[in-house]
N, C-alpha and C. Protein backbone atom coordinates (compact mmCIF):
# COMPACT_ATOMS: atom_id res chain seq x y z
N UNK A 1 12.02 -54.35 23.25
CA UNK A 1 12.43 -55.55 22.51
C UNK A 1 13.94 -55.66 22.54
N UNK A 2 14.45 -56.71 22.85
CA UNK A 2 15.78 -57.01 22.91
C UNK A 2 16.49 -56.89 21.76
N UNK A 3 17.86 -56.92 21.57
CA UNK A 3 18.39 -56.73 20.35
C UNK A 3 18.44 -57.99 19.55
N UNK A 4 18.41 -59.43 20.40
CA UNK A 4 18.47 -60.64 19.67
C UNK A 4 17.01 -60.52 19.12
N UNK A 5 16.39 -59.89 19.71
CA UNK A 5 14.61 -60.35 18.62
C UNK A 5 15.18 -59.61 17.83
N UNK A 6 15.64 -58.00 17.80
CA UNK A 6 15.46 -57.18 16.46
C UNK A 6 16.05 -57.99 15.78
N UNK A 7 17.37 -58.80 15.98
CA UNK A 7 18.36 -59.10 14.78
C UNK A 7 17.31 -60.03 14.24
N UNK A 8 16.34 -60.87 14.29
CA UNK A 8 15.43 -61.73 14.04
C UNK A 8 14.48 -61.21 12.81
N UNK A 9 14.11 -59.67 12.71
CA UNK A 9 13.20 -59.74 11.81
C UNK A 9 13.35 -60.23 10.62
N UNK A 10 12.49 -60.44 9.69
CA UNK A 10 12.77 -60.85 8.67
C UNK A 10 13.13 -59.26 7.64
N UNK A 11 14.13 -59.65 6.90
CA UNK A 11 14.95 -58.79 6.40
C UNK A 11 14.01 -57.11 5.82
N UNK A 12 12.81 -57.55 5.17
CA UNK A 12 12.14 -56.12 4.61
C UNK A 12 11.83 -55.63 5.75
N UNK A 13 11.15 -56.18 7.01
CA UNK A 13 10.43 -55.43 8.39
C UNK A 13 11.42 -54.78 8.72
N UNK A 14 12.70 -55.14 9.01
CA UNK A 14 13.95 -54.45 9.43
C UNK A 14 13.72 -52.88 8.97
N UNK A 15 14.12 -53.21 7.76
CA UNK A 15 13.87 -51.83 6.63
C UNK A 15 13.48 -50.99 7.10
N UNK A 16 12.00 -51.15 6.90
CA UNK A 16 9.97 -50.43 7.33
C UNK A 16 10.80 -50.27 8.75
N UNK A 17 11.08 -51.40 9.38
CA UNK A 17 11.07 -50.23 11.14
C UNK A 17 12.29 -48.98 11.06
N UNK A 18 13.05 -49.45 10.64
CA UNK A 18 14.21 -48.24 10.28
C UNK A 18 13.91 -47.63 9.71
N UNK A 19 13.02 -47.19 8.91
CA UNK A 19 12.51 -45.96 8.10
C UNK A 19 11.32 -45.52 8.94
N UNK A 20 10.79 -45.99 9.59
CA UNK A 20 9.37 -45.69 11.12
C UNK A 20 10.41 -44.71 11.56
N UNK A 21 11.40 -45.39 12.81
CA UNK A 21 12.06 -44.88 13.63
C UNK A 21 12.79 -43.91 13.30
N UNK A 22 13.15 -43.52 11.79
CA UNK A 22 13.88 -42.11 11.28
C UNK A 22 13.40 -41.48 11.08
N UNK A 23 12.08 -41.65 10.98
CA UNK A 23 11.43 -40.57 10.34
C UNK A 23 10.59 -40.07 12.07
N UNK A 24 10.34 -41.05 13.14
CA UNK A 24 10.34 -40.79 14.67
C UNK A 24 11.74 -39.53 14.79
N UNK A 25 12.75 -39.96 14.93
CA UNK A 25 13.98 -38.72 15.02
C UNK A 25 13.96 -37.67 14.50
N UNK A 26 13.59 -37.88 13.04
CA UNK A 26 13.63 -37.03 12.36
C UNK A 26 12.79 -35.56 12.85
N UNK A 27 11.63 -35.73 13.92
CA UNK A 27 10.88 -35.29 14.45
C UNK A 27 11.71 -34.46 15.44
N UNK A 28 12.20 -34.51 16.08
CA UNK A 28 13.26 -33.62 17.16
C UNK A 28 14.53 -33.18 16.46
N UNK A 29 14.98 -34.07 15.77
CA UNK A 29 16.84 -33.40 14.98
C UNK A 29 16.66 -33.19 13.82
N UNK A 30 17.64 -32.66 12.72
CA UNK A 30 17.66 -33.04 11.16
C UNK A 30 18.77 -34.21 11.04
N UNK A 31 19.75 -34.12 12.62
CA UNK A 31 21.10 -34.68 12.15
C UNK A 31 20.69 -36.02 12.39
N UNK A 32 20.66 -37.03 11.07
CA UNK A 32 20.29 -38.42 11.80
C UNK A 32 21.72 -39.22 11.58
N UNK A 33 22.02 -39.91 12.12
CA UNK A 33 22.91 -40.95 11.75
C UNK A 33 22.61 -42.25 12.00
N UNK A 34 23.71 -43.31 11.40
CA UNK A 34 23.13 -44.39 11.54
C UNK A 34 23.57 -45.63 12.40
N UNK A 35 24.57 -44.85 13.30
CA UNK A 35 24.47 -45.64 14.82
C UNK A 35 23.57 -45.24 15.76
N UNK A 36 23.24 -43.79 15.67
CA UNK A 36 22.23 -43.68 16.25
C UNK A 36 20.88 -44.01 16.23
N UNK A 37 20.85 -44.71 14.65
CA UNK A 37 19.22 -45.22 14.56
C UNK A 37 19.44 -46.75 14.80
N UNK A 38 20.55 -47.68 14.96
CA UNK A 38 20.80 -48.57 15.37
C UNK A 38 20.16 -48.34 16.76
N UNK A 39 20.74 -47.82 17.90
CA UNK A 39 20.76 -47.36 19.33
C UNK A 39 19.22 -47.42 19.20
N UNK A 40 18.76 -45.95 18.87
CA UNK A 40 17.36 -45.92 18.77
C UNK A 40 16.48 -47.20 18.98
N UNK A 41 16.56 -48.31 17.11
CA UNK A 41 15.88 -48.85 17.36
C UNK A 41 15.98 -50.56 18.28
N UNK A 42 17.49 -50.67 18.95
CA UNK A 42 17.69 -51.57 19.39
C UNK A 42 17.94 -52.56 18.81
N UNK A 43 19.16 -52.22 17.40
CA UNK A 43 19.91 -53.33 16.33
C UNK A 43 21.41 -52.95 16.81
N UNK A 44 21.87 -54.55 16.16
CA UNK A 44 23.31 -53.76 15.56
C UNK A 44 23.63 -53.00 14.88
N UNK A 45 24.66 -51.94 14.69
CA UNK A 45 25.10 -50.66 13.54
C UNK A 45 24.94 -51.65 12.43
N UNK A 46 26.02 -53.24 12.50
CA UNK A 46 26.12 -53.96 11.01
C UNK A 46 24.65 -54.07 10.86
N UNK A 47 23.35 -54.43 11.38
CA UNK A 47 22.02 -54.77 11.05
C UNK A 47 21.80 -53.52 10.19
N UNK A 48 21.82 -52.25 10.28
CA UNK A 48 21.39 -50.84 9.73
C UNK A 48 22.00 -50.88 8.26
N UNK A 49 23.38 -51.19 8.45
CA UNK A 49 24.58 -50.69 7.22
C UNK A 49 24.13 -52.13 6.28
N UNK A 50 23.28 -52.86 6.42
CA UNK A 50 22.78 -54.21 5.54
C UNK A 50 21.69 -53.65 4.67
N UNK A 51 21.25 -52.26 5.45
CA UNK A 51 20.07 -51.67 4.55
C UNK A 51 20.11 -50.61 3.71
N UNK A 52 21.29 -49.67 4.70
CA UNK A 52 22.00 -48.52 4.04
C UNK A 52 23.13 -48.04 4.36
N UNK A 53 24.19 -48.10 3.32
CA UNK A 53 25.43 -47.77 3.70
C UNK A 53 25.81 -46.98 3.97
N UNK A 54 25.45 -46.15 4.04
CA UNK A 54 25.49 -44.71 4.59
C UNK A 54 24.38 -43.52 4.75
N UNK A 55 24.86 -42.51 5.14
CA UNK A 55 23.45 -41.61 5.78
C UNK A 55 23.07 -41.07 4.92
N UNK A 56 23.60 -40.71 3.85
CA UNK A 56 23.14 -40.74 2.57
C UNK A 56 21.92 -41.75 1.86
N UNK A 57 22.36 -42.58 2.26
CA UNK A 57 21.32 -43.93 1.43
C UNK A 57 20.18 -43.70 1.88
N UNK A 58 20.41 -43.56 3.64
CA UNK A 58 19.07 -43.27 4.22
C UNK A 58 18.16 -42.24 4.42
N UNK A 59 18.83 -40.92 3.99
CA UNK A 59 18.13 -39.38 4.00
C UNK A 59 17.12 -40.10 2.26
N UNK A 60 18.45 -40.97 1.31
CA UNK A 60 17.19 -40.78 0.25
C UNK A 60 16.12 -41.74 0.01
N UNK A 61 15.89 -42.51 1.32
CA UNK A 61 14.89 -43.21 1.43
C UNK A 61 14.00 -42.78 2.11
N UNK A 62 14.47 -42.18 2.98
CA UNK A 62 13.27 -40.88 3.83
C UNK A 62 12.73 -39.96 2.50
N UNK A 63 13.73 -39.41 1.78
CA UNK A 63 13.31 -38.55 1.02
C UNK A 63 12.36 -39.22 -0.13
N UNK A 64 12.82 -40.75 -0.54
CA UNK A 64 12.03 -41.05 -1.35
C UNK A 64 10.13 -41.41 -0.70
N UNK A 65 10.47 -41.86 0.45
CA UNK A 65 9.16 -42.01 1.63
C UNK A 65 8.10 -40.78 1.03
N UNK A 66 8.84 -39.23 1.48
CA UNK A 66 8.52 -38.31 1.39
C UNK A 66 7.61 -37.69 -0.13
N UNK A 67 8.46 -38.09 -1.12
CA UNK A 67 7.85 -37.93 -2.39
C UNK A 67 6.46 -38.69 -2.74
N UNK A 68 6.97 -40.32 -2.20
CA UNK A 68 5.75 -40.98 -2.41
C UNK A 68 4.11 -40.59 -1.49
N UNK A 69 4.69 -40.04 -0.58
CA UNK A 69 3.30 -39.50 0.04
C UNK A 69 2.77 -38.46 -0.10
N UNK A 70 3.40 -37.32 -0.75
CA UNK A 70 2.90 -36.35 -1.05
C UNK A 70 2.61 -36.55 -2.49
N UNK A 71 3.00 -37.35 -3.00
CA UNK A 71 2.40 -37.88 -4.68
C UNK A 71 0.81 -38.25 -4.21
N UNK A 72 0.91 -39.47 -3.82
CA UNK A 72 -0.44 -39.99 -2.83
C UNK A 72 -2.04 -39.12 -2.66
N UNK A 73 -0.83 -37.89 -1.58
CA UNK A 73 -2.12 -36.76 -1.42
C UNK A 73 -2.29 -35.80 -2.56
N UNK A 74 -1.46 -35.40 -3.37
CA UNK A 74 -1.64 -34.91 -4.90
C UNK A 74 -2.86 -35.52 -5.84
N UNK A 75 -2.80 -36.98 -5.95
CA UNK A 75 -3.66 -37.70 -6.50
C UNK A 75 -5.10 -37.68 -6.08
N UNK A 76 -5.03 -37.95 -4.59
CA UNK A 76 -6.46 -37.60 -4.11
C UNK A 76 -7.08 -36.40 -4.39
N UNK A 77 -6.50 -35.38 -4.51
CA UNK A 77 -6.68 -34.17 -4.74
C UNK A 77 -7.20 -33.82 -5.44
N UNK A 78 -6.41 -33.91 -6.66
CA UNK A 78 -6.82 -34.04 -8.27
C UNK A 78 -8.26 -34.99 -8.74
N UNK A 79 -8.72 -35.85 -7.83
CA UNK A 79 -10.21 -36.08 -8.23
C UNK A 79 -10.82 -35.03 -7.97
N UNK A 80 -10.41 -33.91 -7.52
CA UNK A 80 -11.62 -33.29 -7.33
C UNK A 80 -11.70 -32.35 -8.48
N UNK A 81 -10.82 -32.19 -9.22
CA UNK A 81 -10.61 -31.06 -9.90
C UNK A 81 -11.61 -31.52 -11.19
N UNK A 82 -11.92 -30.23 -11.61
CA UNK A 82 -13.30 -30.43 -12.50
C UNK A 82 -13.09 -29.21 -13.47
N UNK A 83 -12.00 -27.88 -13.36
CA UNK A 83 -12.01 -27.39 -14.78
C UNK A 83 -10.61 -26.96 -14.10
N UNK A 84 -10.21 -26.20 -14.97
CA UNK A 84 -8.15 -25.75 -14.68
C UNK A 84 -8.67 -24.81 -13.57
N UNK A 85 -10.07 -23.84 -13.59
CA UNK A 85 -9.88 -22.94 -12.41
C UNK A 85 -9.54 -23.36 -10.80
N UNK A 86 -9.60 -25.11 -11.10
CA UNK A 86 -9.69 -25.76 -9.86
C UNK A 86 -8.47 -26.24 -9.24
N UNK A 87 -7.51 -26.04 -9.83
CA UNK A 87 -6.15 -26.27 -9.83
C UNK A 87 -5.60 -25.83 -8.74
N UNK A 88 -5.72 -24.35 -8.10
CA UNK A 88 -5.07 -24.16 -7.20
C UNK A 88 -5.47 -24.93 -5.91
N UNK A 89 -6.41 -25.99 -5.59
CA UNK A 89 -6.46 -27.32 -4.63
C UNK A 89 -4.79 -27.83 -4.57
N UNK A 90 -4.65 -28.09 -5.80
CA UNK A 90 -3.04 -28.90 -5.98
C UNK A 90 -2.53 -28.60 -5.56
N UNK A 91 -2.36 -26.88 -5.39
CA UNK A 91 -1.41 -26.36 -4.72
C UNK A 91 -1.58 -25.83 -3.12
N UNK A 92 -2.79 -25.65 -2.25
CA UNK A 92 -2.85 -25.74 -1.51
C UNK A 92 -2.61 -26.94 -0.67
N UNK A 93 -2.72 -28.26 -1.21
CA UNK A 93 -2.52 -29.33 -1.18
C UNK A 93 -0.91 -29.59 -0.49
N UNK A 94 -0.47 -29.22 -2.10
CA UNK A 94 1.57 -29.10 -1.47
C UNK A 94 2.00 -28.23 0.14
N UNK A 95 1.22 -27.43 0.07
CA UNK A 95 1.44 -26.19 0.98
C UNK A 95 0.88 -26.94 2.34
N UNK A 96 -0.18 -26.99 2.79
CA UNK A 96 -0.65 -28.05 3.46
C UNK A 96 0.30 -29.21 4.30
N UNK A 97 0.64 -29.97 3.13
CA UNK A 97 1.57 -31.14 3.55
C UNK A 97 2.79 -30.93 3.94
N UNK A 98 3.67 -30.14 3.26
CA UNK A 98 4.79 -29.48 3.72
C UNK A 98 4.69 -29.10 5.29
N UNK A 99 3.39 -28.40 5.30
CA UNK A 99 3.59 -28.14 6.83
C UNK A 99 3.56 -29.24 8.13
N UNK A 100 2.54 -29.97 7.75
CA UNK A 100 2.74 -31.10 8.08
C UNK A 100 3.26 -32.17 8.12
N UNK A 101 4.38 -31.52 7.91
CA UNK A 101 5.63 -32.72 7.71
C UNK A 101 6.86 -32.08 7.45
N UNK A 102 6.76 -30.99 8.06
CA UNK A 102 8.20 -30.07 7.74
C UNK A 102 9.37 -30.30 7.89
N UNK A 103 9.82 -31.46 9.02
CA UNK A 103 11.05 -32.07 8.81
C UNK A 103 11.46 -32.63 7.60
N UNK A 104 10.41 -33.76 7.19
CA UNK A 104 10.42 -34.37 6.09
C UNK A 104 10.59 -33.52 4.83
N UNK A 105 10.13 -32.42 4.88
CA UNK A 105 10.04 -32.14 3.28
C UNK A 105 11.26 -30.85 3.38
N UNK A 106 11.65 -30.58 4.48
CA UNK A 106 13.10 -30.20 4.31
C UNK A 106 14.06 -30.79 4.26
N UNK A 107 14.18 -32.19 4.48
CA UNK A 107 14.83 -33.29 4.30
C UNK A 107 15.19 -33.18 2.90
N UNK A 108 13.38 -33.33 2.04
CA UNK A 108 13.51 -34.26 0.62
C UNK A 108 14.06 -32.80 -0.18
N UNK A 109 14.06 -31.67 -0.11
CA UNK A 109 14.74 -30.46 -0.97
C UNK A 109 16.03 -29.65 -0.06
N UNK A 110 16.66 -30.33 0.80
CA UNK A 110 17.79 -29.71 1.07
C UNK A 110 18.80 -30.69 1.20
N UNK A 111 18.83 -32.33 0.76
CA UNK A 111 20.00 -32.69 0.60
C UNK A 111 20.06 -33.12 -0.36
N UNK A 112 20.80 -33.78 -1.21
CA UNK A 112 21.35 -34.19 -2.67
C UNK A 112 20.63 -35.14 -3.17
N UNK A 113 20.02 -35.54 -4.19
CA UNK A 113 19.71 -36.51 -4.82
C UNK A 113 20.40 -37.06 -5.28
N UNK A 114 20.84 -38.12 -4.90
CA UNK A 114 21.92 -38.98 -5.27
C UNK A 114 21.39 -40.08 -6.27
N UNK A 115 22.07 -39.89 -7.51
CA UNK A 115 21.43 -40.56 -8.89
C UNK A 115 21.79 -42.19 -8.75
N UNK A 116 22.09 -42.44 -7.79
CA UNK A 116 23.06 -44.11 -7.94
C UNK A 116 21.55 -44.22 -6.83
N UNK A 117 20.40 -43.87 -6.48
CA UNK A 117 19.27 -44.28 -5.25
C UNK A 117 18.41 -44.53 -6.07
N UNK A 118 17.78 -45.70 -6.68
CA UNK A 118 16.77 -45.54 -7.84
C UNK A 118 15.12 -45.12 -7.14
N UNK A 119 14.91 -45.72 -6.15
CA UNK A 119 14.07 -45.39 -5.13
C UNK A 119 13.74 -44.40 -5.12
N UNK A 120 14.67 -43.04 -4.53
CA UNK A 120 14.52 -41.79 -4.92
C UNK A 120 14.57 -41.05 -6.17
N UNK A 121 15.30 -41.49 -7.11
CA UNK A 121 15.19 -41.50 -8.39
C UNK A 121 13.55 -41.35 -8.71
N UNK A 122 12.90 -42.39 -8.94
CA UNK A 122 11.60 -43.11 -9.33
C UNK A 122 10.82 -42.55 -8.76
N UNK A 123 10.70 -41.95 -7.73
CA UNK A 123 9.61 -41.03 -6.65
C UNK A 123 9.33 -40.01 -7.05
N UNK A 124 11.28 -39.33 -7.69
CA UNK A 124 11.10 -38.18 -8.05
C UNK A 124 10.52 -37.63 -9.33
N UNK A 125 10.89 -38.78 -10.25
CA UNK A 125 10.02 -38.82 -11.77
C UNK A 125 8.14 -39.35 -11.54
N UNK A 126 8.22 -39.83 -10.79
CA UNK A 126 6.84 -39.89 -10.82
C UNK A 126 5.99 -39.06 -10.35
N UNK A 127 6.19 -37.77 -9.49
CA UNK A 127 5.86 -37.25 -8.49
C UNK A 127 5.87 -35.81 -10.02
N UNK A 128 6.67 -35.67 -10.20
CA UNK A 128 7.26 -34.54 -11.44
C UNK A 128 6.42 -35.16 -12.49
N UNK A 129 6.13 -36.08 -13.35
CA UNK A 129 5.12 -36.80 -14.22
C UNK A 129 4.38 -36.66 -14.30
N UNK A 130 3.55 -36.69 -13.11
CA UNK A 130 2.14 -36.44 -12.79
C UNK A 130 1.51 -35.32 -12.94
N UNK A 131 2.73 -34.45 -11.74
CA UNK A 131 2.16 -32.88 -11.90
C UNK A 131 1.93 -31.83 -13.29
N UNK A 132 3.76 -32.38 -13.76
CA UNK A 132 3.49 -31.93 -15.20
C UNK A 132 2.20 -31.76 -16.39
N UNK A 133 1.73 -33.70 -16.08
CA UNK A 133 1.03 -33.73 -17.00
C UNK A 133 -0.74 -33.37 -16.87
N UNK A 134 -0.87 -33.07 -15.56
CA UNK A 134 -1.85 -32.08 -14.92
C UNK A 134 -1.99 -30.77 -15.67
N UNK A 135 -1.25 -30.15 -15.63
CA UNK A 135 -0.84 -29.10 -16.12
C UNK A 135 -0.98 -28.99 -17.65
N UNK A 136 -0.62 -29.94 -18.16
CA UNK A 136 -0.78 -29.99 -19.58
C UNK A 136 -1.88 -30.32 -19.75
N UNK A 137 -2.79 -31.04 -19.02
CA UNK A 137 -4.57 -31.68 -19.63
C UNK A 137 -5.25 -30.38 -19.73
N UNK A 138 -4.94 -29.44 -18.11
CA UNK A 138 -5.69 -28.37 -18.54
C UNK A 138 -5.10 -27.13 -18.81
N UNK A 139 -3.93 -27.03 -19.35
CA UNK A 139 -3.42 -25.82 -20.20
C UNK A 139 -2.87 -26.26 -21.16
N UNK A 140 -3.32 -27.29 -22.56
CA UNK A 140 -2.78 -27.50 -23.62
C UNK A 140 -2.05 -26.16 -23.97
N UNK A 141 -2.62 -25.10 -24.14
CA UNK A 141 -2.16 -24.33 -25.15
C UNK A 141 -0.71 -23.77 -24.44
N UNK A 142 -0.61 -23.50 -23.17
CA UNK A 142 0.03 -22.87 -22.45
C UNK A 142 0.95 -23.46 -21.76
N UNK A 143 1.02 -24.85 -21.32
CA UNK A 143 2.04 -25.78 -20.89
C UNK A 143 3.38 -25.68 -21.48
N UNK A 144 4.60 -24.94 -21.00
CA UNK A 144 5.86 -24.88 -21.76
C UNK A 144 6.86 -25.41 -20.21
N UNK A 145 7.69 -25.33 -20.59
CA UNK A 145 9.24 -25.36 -19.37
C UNK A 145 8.70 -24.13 -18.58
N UNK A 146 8.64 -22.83 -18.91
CA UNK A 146 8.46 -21.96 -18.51
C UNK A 146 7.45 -21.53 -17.26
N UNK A 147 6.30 -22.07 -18.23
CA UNK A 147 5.01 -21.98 -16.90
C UNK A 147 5.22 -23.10 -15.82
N UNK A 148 5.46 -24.36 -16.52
CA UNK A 148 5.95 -25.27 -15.42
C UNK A 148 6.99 -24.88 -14.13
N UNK A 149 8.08 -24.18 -14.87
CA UNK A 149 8.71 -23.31 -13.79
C UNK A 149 8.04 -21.91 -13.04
N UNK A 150 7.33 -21.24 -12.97
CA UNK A 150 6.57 -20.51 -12.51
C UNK A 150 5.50 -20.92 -11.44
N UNK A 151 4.94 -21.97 -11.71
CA UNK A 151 4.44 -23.17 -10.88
C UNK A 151 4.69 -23.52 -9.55
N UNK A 152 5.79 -23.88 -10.25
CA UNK A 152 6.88 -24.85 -9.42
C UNK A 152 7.42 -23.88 -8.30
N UNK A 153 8.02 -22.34 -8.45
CA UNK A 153 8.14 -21.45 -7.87
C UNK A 153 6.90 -20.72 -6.87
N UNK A 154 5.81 -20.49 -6.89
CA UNK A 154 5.30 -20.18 -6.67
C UNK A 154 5.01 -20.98 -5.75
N UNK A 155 4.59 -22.19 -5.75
CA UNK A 155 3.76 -22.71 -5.03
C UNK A 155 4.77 -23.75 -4.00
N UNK A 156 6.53 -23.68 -4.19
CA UNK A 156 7.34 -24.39 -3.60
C UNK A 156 7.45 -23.13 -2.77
N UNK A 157 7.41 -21.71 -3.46
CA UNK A 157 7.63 -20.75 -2.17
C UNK A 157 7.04 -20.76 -1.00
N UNK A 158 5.44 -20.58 -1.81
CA UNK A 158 4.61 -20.34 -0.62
C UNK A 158 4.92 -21.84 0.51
N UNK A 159 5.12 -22.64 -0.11
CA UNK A 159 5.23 -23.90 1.35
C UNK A 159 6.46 -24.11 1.86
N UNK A 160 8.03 -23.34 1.22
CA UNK A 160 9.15 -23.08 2.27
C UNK A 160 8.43 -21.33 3.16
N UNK A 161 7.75 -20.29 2.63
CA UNK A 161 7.45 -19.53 3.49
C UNK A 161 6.65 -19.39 4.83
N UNK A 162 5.85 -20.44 4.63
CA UNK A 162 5.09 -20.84 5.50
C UNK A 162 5.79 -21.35 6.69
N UNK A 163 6.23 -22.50 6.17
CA UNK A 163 7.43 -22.98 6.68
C UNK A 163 8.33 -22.33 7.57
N UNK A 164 8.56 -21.23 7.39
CA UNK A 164 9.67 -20.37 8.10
C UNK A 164 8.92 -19.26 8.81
N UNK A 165 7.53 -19.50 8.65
CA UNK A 165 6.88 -18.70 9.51
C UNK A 165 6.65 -17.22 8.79
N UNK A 166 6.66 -16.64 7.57
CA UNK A 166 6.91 -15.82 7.00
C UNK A 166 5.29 -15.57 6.32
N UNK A 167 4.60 -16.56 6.35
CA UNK A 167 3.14 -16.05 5.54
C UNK A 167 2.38 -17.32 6.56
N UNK A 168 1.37 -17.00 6.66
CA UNK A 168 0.42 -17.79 7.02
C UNK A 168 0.66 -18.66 8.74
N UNK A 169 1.60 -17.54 9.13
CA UNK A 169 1.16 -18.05 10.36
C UNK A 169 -0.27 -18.25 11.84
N UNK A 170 -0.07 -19.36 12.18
CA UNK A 170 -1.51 -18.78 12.89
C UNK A 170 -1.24 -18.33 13.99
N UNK A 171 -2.80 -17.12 14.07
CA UNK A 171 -2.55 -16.43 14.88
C UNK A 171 -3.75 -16.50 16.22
N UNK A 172 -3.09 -16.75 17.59
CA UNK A 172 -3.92 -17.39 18.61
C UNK A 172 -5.06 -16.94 18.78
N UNK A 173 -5.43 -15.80 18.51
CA UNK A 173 -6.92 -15.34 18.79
C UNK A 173 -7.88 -15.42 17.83
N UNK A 174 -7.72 -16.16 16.20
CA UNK A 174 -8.31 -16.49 15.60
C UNK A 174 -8.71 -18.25 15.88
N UNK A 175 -9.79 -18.45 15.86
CA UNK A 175 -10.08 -19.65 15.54
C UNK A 175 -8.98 -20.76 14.50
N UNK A 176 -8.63 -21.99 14.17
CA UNK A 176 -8.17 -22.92 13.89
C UNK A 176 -8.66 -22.44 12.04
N UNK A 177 -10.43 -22.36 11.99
CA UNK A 177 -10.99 -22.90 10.60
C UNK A 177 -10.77 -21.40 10.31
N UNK A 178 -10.44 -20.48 11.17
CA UNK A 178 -10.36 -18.97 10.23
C UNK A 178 -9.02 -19.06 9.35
N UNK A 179 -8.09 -19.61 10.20
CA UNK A 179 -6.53 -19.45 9.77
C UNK A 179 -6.67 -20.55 8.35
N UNK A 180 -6.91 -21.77 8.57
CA UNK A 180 -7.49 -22.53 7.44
C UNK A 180 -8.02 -21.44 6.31
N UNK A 181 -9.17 -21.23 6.35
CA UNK A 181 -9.94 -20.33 5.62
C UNK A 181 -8.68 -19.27 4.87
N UNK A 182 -8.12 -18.44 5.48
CA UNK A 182 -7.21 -17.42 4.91
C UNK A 182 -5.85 -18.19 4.34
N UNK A 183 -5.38 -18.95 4.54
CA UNK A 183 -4.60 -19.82 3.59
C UNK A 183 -5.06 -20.27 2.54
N UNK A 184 -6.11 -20.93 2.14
CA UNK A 184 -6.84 -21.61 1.54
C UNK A 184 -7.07 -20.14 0.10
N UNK A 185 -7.71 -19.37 0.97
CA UNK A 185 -7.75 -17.81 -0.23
C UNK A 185 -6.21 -17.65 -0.77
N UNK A 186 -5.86 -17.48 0.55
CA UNK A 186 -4.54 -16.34 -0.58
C UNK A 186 -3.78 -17.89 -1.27
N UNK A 187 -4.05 -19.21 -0.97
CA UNK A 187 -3.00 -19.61 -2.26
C UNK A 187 -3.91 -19.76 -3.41
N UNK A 188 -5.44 -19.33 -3.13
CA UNK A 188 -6.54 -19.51 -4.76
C UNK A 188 -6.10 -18.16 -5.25
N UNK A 189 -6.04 -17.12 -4.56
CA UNK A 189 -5.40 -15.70 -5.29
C UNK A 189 -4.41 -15.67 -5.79
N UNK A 190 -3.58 -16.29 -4.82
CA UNK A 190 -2.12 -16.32 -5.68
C UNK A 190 -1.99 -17.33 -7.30
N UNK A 191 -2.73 -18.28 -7.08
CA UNK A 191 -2.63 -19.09 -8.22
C UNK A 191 -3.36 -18.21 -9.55
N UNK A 192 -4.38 -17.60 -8.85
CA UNK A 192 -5.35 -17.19 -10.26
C UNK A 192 -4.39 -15.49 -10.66
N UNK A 193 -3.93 -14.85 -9.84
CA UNK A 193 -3.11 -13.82 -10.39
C UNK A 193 -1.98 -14.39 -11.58
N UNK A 194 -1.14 -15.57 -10.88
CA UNK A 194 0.18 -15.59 -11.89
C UNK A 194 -0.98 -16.96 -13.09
N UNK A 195 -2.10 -17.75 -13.01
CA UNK A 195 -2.53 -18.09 -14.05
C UNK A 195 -3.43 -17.32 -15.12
N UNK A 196 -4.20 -15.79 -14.43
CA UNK A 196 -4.76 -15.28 -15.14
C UNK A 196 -4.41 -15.49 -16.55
N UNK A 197 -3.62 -14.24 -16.84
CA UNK A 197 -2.79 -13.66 -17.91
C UNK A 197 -1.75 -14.93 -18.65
N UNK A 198 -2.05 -15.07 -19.51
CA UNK A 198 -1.26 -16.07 -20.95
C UNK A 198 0.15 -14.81 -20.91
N UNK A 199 1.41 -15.61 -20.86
CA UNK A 199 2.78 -15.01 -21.19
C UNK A 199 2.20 -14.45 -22.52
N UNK A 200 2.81 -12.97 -22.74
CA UNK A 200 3.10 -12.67 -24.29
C UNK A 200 4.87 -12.96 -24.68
């Protein structure tokens, strides 16, 4: 497509394709910029800088992208859940997606949240809202800052470790559904060890 059609879209499609095509890059580099996603998608730089003024604006629209879809698959999730023992789904869930999308979700926890992005802002409270209040339906008694942080640790580890190749890598002479299968355990073990036991 020529650059006189791109300059043509109507102003939101612009957007949506510039957030397609970064999150396309995002796939080979972390470093994106935003003459290069001009280039990429065959605009002017001024067409890009009409949407985001800087690479900043646009990591936290990727990043906000990012929140909203893993909120998404969180939700689906959570229908299934049927008593608190069922909880660690949620968190295989996170672990899961992270991997599948590991550019992205090193994106959305290794650069700044910039409080002036309401977008990312709003992703991030809703995404944190939810989980929280998960947590609280089925651990009234036990829901504090505390366990929430323990949570949050645990189950952000296991999906930067993975991530880095450090737990759960697969290994070629196992089948696809075995490696599945042994992830799937050790994050229900891991969840039911640190939920067993009530803090004294």
């Amino acid at each position: 497509m020529s650059t006189s059609n791109r300059e043509n879209y109507h102003h939101g499609d612009l957007r949506t394709a510039l957030l397609e095509r970064a999150l396309a890059m995002l796939q080979t580099s972390p470093n994106l910029s935003l003459r290069g996603l001009a280039k990429e998608e065959g605009v002017s730089p001024t067409a890009v800088y009409r949407h985001f003024s800087d690479k900043q604006a646009l990591e936290s629209a990727l990043a906000a992208h990012g929140y909203s879809q893993l909120h998404l698959k969180l939700q689906h999730t959570s229908t299934t859940i049927e008593r608190a023992e069922d909880l660690w789904r949620m968190a295989h869930t996170y672990v899961v997606w992270a991997q599948e999308n590991q550019p992205l979700f090193s994106l959305m926890f290794t650069t700044q949240c910039d409080p002036t992005a309401p977008e990312r802002v709003k992703a991030v409270k809703d995404i944190t809202s939810f989980l929280s209040g998960l947590i609280t339906h089925w651990y009234p008694e036990r829901c504090d800052e505390a366990l929430l942080s323990a949570i949050w640790s645990l189950v952000h580890g296991m999906a930067t470790l993975a991530m880095q190749g450090k737990i759960f890598s697969p290994r070629p002479a196992l089948p696809v559904e075995h490696s599945e299968h042994e992830l799937q355990e050790h994050v229900r073990t891991c969840w039911q060890a640190l939920m067993a036991t009530p803090a004294q």
